[in-house]
Protein backbone atom coordinates (compact mmCIF):
# COMPACT_ATOMS: atom_id res chain seq x y z
CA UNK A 1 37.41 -28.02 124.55
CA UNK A 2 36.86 -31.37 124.01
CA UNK A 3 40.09 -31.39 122.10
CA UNK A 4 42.27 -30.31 124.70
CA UNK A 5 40.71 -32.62 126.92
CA UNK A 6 41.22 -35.27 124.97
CA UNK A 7 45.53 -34.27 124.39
CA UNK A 8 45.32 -33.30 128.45
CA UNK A 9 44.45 -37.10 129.05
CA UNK A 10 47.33 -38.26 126.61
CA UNK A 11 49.89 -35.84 128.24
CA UNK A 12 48.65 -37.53 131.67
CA UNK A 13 48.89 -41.29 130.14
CA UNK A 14 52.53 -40.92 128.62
CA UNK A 15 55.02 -38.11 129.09
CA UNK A 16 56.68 -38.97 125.25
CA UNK A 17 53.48 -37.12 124.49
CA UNK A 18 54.19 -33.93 126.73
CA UNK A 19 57.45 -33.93 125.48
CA UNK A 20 56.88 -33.57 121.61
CA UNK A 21 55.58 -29.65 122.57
CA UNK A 22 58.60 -29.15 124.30
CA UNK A 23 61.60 -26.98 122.76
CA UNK A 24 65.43 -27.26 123.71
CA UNK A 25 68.57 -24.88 122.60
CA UNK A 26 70.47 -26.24 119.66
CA UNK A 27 74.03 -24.98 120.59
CA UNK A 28 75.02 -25.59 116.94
CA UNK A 29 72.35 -23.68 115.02
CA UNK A 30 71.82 -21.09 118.12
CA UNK A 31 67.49 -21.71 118.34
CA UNK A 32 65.37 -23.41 119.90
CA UNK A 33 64.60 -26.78 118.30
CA UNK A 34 61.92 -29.51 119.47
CA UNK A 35 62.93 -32.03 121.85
CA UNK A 36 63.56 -35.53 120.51
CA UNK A 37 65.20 -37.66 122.62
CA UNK A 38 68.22 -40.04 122.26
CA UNK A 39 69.22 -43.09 122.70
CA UNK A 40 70.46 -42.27 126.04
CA UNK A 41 67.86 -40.10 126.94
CA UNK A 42 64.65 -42.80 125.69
CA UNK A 43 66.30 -45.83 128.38
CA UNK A 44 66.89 -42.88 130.80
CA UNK A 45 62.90 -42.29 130.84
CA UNK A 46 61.75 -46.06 130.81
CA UNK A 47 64.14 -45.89 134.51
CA UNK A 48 62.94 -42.94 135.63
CA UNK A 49 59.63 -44.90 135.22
CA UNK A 50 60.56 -48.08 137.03
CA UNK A 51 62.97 -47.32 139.74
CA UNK A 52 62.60 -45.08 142.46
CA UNK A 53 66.19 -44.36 143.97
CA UNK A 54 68.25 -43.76 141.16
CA UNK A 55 72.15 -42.65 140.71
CA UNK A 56 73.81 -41.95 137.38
CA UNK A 57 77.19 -42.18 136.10
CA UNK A 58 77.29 -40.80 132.78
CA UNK A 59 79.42 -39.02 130.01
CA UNK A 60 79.34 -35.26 130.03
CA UNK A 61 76.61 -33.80 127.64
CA UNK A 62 74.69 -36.30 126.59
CA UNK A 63 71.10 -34.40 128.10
CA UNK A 64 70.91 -36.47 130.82
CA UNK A 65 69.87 -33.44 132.81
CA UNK A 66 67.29 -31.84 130.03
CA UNK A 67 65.46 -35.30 130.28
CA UNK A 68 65.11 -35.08 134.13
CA UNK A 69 63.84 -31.72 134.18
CA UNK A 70 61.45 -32.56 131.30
CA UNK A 71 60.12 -35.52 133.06
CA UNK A 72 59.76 -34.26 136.35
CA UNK A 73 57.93 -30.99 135.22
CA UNK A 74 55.77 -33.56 133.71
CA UNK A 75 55.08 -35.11 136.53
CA UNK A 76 53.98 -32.25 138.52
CA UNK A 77 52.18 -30.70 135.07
CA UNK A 78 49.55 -34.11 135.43
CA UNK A 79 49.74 -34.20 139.53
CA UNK A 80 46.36 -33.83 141.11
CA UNK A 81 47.81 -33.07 144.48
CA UNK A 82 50.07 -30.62 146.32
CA UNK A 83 53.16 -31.64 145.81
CA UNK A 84 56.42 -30.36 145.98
CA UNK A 85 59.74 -31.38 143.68
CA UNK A 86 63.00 -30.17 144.71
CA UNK A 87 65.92 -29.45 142.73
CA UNK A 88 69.44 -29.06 144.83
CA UNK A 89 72.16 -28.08 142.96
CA UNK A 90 76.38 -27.27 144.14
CA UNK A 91 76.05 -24.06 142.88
CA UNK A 92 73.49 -21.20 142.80
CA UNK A 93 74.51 -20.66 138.52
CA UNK A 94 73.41 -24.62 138.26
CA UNK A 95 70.12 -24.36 140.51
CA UNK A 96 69.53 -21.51 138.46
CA UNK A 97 70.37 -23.27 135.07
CA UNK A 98 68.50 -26.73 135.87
CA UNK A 99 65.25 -24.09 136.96
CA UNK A 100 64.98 -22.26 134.09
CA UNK A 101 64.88 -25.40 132.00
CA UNK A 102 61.84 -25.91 133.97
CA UNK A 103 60.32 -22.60 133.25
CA UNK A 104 61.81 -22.49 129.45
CA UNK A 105 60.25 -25.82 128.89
CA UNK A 106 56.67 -24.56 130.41
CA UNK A 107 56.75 -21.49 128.07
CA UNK A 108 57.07 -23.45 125.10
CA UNK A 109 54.18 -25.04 126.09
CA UNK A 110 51.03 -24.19 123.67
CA UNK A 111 48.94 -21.76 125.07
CA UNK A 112 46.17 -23.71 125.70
CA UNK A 113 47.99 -26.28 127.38
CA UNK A 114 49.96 -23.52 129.94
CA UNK A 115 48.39 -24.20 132.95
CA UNK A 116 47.89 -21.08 135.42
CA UNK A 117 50.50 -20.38 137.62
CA UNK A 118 50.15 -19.20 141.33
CA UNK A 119 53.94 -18.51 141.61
CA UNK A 120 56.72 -18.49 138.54
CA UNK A 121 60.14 -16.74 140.28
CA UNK A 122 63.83 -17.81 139.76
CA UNK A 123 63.74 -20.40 142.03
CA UNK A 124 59.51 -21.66 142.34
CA UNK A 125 57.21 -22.97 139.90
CA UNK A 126 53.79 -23.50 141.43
CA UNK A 127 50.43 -24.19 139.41
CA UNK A 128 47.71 -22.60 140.84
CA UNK A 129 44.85 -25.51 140.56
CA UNK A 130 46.49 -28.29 142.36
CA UNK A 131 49.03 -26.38 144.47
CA UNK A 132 52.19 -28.44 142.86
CA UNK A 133 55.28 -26.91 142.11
CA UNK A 134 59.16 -27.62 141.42
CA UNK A 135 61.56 -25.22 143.64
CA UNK A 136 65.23 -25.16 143.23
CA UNK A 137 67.79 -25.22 145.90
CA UNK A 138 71.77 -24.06 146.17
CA UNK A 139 73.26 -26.43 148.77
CA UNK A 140 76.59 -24.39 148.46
CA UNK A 141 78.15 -27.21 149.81
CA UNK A 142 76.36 -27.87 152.64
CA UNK A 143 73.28 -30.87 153.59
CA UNK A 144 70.68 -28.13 155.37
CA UNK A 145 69.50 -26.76 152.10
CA UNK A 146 65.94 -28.40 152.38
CA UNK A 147 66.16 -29.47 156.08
CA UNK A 148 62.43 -27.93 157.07
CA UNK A 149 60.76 -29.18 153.90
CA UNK A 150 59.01 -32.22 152.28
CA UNK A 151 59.27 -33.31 148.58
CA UNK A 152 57.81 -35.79 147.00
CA UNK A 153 60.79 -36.14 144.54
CA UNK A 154 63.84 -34.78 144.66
CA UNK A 155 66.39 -34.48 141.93
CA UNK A 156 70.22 -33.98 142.81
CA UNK A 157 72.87 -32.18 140.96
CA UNK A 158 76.35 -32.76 141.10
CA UNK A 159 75.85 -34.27 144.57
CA UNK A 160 79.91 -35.60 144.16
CA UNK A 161 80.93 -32.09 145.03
CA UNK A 162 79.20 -31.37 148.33
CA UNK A 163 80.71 -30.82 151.65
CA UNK A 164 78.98 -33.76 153.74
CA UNK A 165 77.57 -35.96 150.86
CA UNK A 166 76.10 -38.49 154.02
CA UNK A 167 74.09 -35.78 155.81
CA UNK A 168 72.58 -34.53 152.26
CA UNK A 169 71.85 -38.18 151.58
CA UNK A 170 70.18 -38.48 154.54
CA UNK A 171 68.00 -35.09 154.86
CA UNK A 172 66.82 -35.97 151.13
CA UNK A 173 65.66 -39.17 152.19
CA UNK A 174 63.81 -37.99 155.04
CA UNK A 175 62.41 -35.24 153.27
CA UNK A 176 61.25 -37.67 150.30
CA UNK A 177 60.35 -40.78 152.35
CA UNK A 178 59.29 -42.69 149.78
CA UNK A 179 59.18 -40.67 147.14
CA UNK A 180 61.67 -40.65 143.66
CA UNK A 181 65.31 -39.49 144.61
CA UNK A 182 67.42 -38.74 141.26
CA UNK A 183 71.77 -38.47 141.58
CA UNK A 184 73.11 -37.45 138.93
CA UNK A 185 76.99 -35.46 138.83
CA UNK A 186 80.24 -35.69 137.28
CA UNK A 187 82.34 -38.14 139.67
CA UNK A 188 84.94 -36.27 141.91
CA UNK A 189 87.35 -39.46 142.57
CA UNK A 190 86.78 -42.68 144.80
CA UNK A 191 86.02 -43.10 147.87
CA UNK A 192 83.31 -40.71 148.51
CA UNK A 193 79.58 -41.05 149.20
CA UNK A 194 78.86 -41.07 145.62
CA UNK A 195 81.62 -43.65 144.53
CA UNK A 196 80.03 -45.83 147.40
CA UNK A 197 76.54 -45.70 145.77
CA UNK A 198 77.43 -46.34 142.39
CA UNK A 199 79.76 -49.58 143.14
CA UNK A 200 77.22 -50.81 146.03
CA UNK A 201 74.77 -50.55 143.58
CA UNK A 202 72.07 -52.67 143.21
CA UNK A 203 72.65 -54.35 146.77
CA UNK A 204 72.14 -50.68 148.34
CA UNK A 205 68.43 -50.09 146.91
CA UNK A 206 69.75 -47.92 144.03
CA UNK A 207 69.07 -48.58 140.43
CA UNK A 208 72.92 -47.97 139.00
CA UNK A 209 72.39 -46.31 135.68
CA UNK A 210 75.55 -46.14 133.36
CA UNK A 211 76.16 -44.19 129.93
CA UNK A 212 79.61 -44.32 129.08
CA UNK A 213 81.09 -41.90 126.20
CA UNK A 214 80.58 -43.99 123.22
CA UNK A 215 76.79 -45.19 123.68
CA UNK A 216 76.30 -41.17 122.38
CA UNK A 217 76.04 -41.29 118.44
CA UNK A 218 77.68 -37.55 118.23
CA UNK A 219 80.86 -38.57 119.86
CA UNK A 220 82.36 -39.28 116.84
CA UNK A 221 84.18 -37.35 114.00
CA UNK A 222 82.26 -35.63 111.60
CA UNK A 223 81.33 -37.59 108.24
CA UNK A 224 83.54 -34.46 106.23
CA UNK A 225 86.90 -35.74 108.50
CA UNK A 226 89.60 -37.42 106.28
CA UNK A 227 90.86 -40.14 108.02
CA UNK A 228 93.60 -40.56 106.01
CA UNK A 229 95.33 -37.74 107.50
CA UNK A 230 95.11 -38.68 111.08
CA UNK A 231 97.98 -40.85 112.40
CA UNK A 232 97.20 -44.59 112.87
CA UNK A 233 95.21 -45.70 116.33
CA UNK A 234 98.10 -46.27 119.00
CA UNK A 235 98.59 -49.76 120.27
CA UNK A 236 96.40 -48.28 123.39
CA UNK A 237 93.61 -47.13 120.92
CA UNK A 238 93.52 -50.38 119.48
CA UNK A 239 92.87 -52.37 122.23
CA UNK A 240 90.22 -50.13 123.36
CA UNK A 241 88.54 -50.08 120.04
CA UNK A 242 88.64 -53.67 119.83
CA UNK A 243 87.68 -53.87 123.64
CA UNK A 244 84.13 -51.87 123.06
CA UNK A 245 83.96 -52.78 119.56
CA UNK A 246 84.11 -49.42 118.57
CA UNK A 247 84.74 -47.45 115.24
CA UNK A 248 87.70 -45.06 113.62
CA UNK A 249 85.46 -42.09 113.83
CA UNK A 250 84.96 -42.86 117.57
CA UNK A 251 88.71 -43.43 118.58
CA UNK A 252 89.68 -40.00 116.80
CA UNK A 253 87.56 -38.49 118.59
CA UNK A 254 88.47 -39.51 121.63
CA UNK A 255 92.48 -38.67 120.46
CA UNK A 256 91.26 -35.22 119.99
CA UNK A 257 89.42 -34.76 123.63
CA UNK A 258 91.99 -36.92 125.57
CA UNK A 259 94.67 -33.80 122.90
CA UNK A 260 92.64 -31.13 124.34
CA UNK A 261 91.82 -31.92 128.40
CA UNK A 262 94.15 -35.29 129.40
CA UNK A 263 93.66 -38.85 129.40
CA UNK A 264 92.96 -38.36 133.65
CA UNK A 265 90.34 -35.79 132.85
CA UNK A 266 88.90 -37.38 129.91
CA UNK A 267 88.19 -40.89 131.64
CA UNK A 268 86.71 -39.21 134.56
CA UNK A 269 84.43 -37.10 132.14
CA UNK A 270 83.87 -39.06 129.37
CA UNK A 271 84.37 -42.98 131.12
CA UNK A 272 84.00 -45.66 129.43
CA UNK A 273 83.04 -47.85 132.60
CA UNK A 274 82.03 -47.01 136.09
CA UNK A 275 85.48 -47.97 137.29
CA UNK A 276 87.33 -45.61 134.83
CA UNK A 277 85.00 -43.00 136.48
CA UNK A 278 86.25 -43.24 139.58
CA UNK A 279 90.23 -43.73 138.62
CA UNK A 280 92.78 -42.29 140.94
CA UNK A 281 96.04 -40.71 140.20
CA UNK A 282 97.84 -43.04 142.28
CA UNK A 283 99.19 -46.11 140.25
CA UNK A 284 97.24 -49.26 140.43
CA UNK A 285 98.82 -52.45 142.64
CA UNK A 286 97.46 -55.48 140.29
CA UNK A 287 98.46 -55.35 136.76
CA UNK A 288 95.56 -53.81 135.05
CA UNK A 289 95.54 -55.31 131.83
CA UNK A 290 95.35 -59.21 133.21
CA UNK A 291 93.21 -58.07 135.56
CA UNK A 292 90.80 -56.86 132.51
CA UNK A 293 91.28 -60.31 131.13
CA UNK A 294 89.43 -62.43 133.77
CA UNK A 295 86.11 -63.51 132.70
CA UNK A 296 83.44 -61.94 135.19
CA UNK A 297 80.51 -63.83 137.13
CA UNK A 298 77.55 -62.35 138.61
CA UNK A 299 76.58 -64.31 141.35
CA UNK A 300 73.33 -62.36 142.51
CA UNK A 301 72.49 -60.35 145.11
CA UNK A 302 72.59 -62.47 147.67
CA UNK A 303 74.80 -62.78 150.89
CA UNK A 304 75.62 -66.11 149.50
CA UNK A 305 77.81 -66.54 146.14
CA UNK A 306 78.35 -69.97 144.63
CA UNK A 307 81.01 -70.53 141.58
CA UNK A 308 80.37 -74.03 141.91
CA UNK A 309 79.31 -77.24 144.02
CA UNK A 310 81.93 -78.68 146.69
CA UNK A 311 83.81 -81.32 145.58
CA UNK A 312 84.03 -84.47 147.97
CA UNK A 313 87.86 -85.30 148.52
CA UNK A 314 88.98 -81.59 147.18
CA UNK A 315 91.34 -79.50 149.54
CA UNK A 316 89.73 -76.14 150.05
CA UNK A 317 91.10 -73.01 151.65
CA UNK A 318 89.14 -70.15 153.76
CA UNK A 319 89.69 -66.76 154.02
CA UNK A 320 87.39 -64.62 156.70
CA UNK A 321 87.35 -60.74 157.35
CA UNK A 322 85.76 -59.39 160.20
CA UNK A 323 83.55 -56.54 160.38
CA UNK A 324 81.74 -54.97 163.40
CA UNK A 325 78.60 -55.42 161.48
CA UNK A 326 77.05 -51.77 162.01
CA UNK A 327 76.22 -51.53 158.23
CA UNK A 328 79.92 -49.66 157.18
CA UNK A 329 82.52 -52.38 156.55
CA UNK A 330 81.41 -55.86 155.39
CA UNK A 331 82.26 -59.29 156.80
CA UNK A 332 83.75 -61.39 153.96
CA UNK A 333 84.39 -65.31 153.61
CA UNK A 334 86.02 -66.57 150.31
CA UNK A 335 86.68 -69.95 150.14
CA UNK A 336 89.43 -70.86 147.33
CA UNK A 337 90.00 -74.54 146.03
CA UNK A 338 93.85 -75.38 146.64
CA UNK A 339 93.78 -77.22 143.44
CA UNK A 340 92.84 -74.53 140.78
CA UNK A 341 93.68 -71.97 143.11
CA UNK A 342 89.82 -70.06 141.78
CA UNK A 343 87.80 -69.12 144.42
CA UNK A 344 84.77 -70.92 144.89
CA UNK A 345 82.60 -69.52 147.36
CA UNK A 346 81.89 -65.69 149.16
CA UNK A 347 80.15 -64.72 151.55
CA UNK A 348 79.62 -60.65 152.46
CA UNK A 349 77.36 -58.99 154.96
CA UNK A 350 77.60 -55.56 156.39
CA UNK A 351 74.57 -55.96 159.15
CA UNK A 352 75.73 -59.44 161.13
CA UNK A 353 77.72 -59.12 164.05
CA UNK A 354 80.96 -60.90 164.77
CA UNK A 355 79.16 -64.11 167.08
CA UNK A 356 76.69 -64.28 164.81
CA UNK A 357 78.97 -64.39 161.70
CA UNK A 358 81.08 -67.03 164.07
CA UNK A 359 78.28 -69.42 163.43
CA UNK A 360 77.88 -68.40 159.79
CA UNK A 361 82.03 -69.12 159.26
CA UNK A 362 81.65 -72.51 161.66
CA UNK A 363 78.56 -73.56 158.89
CA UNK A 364 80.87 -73.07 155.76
CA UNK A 365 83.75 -74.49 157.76
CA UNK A 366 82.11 -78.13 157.33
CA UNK A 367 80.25 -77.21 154.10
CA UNK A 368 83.74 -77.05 152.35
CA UNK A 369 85.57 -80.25 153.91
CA UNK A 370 87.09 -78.58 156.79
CA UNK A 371 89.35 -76.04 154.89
CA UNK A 372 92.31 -74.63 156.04
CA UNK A 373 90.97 -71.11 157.55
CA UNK A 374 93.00 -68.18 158.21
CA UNK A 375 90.48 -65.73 160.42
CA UNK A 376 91.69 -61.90 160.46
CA UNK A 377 92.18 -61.27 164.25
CA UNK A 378 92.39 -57.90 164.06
CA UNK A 379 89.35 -55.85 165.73
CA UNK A 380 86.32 -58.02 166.34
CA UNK A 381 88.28 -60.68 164.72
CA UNK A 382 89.08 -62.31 167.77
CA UNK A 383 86.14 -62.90 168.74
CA UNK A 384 85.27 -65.07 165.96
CA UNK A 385 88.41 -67.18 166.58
CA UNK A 386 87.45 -67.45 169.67
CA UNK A 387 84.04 -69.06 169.38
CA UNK A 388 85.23 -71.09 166.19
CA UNK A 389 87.64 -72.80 169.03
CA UNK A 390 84.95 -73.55 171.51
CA UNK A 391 82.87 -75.31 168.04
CA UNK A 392 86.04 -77.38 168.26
CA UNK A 393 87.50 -75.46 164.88
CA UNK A 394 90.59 -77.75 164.00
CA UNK A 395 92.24 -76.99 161.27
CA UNK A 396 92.73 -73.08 162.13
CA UNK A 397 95.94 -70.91 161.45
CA UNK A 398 98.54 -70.54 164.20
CA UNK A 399 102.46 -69.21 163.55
CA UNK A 400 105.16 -71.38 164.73
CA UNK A 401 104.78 -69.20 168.07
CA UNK A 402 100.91 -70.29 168.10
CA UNK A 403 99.78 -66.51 167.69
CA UNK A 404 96.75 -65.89 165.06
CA UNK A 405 97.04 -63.89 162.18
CA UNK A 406 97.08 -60.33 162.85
CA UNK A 407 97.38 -58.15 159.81
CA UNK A 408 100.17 -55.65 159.61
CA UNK A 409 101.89 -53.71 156.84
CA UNK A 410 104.65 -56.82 155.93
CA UNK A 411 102.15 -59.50 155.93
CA UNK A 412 99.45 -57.74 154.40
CA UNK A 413 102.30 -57.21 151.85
CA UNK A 414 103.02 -60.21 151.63
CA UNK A 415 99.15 -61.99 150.93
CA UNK A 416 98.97 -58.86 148.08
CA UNK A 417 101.92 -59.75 146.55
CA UNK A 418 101.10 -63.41 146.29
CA UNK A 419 97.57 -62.49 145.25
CA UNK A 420 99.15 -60.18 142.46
CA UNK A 421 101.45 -62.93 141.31
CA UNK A 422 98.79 -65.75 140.62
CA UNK A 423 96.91 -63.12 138.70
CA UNK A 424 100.28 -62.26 136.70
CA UNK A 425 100.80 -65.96 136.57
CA UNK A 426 97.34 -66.64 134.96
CA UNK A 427 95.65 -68.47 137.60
CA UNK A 428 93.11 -66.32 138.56
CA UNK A 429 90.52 -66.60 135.45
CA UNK A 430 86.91 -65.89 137.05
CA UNK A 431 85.94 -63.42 139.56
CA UNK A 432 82.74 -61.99 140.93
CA UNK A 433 81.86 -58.94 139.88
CA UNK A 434 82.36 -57.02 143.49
CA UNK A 435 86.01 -58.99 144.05
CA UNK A 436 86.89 -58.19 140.48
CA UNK A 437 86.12 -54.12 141.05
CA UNK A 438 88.06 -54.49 144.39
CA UNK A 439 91.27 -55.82 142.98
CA UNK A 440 91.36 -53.86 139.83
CA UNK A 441 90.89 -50.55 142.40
CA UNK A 442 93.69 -51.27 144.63
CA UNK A 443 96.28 -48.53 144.59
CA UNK A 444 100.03 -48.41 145.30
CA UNK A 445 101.31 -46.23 148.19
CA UNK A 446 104.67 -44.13 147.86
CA UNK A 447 106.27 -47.22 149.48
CA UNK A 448 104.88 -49.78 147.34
CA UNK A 449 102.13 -51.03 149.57
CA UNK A 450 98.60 -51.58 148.99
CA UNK A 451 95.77 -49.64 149.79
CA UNK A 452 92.37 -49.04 148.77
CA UNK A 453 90.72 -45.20 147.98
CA UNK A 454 89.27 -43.79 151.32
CA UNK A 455 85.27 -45.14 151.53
CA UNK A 456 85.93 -47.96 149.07
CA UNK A 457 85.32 -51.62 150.74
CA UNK A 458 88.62 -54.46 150.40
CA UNK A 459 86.99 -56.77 152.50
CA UNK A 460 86.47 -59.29 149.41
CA UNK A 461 89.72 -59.04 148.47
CA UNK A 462 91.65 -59.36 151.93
CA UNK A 463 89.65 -62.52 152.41
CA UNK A 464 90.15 -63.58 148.93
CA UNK A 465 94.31 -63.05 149.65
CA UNK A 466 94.20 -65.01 153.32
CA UNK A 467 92.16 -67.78 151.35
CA UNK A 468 95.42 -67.81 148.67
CA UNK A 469 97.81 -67.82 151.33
CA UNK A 470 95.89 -70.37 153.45
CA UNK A 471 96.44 -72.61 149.96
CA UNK A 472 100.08 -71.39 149.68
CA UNK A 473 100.31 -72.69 153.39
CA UNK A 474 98.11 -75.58 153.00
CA UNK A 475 98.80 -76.83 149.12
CA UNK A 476 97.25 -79.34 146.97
CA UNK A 477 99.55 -82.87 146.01
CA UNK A 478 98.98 -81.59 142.12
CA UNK A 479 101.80 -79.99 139.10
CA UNK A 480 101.00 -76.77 137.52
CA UNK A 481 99.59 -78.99 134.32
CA UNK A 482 97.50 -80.60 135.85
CA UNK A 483 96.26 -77.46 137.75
CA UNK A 484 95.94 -75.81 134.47
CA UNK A 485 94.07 -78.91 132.93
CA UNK A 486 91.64 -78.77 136.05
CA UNK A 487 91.19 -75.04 136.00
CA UNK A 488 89.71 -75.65 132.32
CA UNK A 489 86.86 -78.18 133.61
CA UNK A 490 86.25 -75.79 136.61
CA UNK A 491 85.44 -73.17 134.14
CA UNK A 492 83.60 -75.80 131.79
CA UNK A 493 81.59 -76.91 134.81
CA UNK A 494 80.64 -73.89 136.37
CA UNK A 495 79.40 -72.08 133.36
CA UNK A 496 76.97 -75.08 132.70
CA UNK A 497 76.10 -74.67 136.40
CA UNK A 498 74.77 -71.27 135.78
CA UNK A 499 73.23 -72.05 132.84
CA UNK A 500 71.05 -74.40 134.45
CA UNK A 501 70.34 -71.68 137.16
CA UNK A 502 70.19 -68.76 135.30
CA UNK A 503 69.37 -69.30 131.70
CA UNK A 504 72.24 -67.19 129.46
CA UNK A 505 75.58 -67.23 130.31
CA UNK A 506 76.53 -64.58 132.84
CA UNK A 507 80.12 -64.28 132.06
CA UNK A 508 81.47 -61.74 130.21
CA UNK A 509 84.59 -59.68 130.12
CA UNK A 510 84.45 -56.18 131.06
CA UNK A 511 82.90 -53.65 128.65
CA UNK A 512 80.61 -56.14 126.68
């Protein structure tokens, strides 16, 4: 007795310790064989542990799943209370499936350690002592599923293929209040709720938690393949070998998967970033392999994002996009330097409303030596022109009929190509993280124009295109040498800047 008290009061210090009398089905040998976790699976835990609103993007089959349901039977295995766990599922097969993973895991449990049971069907698990108990639901497509209950957790399956993904969202969240919400599905294409969490992500309250195809040791050919037989890696292969520093065995078998189910399907199952996730079908607007080259900068969480300190004397253009500030579409400044032609400063907020963000774009006005600003006026952008004239706003954009700049399908056009051909033309080296995502996820229309995946923000990168044509409009007395010689020490100098800030570097190219 003493005994089991004593391995009851590990199982309720550490779960690592509930899990080792756990059993899961070997596919390959056909039994049941005792859980050990991965790679994948060990960081999975230490986040389940640490975060409480969680979304995962992930490669197919790498137990992402089996490690949720172990954990969270765990958790209501050492719970003292009456609690309830909910799992909601697409389908009624996969609320099954993820359920009897539950109830296959408790079975496997020792005797002594198998706790009574009040209830045990295909859909409850309910311990008769403390009343706490893991049900499963089948959304079918639809948010209502667990409308009239409370949870205290909550873990969500393939969540990318229901009906109203916002209304699920939100009933989960108001079942759960506080309590541990877990995403986790195979992406179905941008632009939906999903998409929305993962690249908002974690400026939205959710813990972002990535595992792309070849973090998982198995994906790899077998030690018994001859290599020598196998064609040489592709030009394609190669760079994406030497991209994720990545080995023979892995980049055969990825030819053999991307053979078997497409190079669309493959990315979107087995991604090797979140953005390859989420790729379209439609071709991309900015060249995708320059894009890939810029070096990345994350600037924080904050409203606020500095590259670098103004320079007194330097021309600087402004870009602003107005938003209605209702918490949908953001508000975006992005102030460029004429001379390098790198942006230098953003600004993005969903919440503040168009006078307010008036003041916020009169404030960065005079921070950045009265730039030439080019103000959206479409919408609620008006407004903000408007008070930015009464603050006695000089140096604002008028056409040679004195109109502002409204955006329509030639000019917008026009500020994308532009944008596209200073990234072609190696100008653009650095870009924030959120910027960077927006360009590279631009898509081409059957006419040729730009457009972004339905749900996905462009506000960074409209203002980030006004600011370029503001410069184009408003250019610097320098030669592209000299640009290019400047664009160097910008780079120099703001990497020591963050340094200073931040400790490590925080550049890095995509993928390392």
């Amino acid at each position: 007795m003493n005994s089991k008290l004593a391995v009851m009061q590990k199982i309720a210090e550490d779960p690592r310790v509930f899990f080792k009398f756990l059993k899961v089905f070997d596919k390959e040998r056909g039994e049941l064989v005792p859980f050990v976790m991965n790679d994948e699976q060990e960081e999975l835990l230490n986040i389940l542990q640490t975060h409480n609103r969680i979304v995962i993007c992930k490669a197919r089959q790498i137990g992402c799943s089996t490690l949720i349901r172990a954990y969270f039977l765990w958790k209501q295995y050492v719970e003292q209370q009456p609690t309830r766990h909910a799992i909601i599922s697409y389908t009624r097969d996969s609320a099954d499936h993820l359920h009897s993973m539950d109830k296959g895991f408790y079975l496997c449990l020792p005797k002594p350690l198998q706790r009574k049971l009040s209830k045990s069907t295909s859909r409850t698990l309910k311990f008769a002592d403390t009343k706490a108990e893991l049900r499963a639901f089948t959304g079918g497509g639809k948010a209502g599923a667990t409308r009239s209950f409370t949870f205290s957790s909550t873990h969500i399956s393939e969540f990318a293929f229901f009906d109203d993904q916002e209304d699920l969202l939100a009933n989960t969240i108001a079942s759960c209040g506080n309590g541990q919400i877990v995403i986790e599905t195979t992406p179905d294409g941008p632009g939906d709720k999903y998409h929305r969490l993962c690249m908002d992500a974690p400026d939205n309250g959710w813990h972002l938690c990535f595992f792309p195809w070849y973090q998982h040791k198995t994906y790899k050919t077998k030690s018994q393949f001859h290599q020598k037989s196998v064609p040489d890696l592709t030009e394609d292969e190669k760079v994406l070998m030497n991209k994720y520093s990545l080995q023979k065995a892995q980049m055969y078998w990825r030819r053999t998967q991307v053979n078997s189910m497409g190079l669309e399907k493959f990315r979107r199952e087995f991604p090797s970033s979140v953005d390859e996730a989420f790729a379209s079908n439609s071709p991309l607007f900015f060249p995708i392999d320059i894009v890939d080259q810029c070096e990345l900068m994350g600037l924080g969480n904050g409203k606020d994002m500095w590259y670098c300190d103004v320079v007194q004397g330097e021309k600087y253009a402004m870009g602003v996009d107005v938003a209605h500030g209702t918490g949908k579409d953001y508000s975006a400044i992005t102030v460029v330097s004429t001379t390098t032609l790198q942006p230098i400063y953003h600004y993005r907020c969903n919440t503040i409303l168009p006078a307010k963000f008036a003041e916020k774009v009169w404030d960065t006005y005079w921070s950045f030596n009265e730039p030439y600003t080019i103000v959206e006026a479409n919408g609620p952008g008006s407004l903000v022109i408007h008070r930015l004239s009464e603050f006695g706003t000089q140096n604002l954009y008028k056409n040679d009929k004195g109109k502002d700049w409204h955006t329509r399908k030639e000019n917008k056009l026009a500020i994308y190509d532009n944008l596209r051909e200073k990234i072609c033309e190696g100008n653009i080296r650095v870009l924030e993280e959120k910027l960077w995502s927006e360009i590279r996820n631009t898509l081409t229309n059957e006419g040729g124009a730009p457009h972004h995946p339905k749900g996905q923000n462009d506000d960074m990168v409209v203002s980030f295109a006004l600011a370029l044509w503001g410069a184009k409009l408003e250019p610097a007395p320098s030669i592209y040498g000299v640009r290019v010689a400047l664009m160097d020490d910008f780079i120099m100098k703001t990497k020591a800047r963050r340094i200073r800030a931040n400790g490590p570097i925080p550049y890095r190219r995509r993928g390392q």
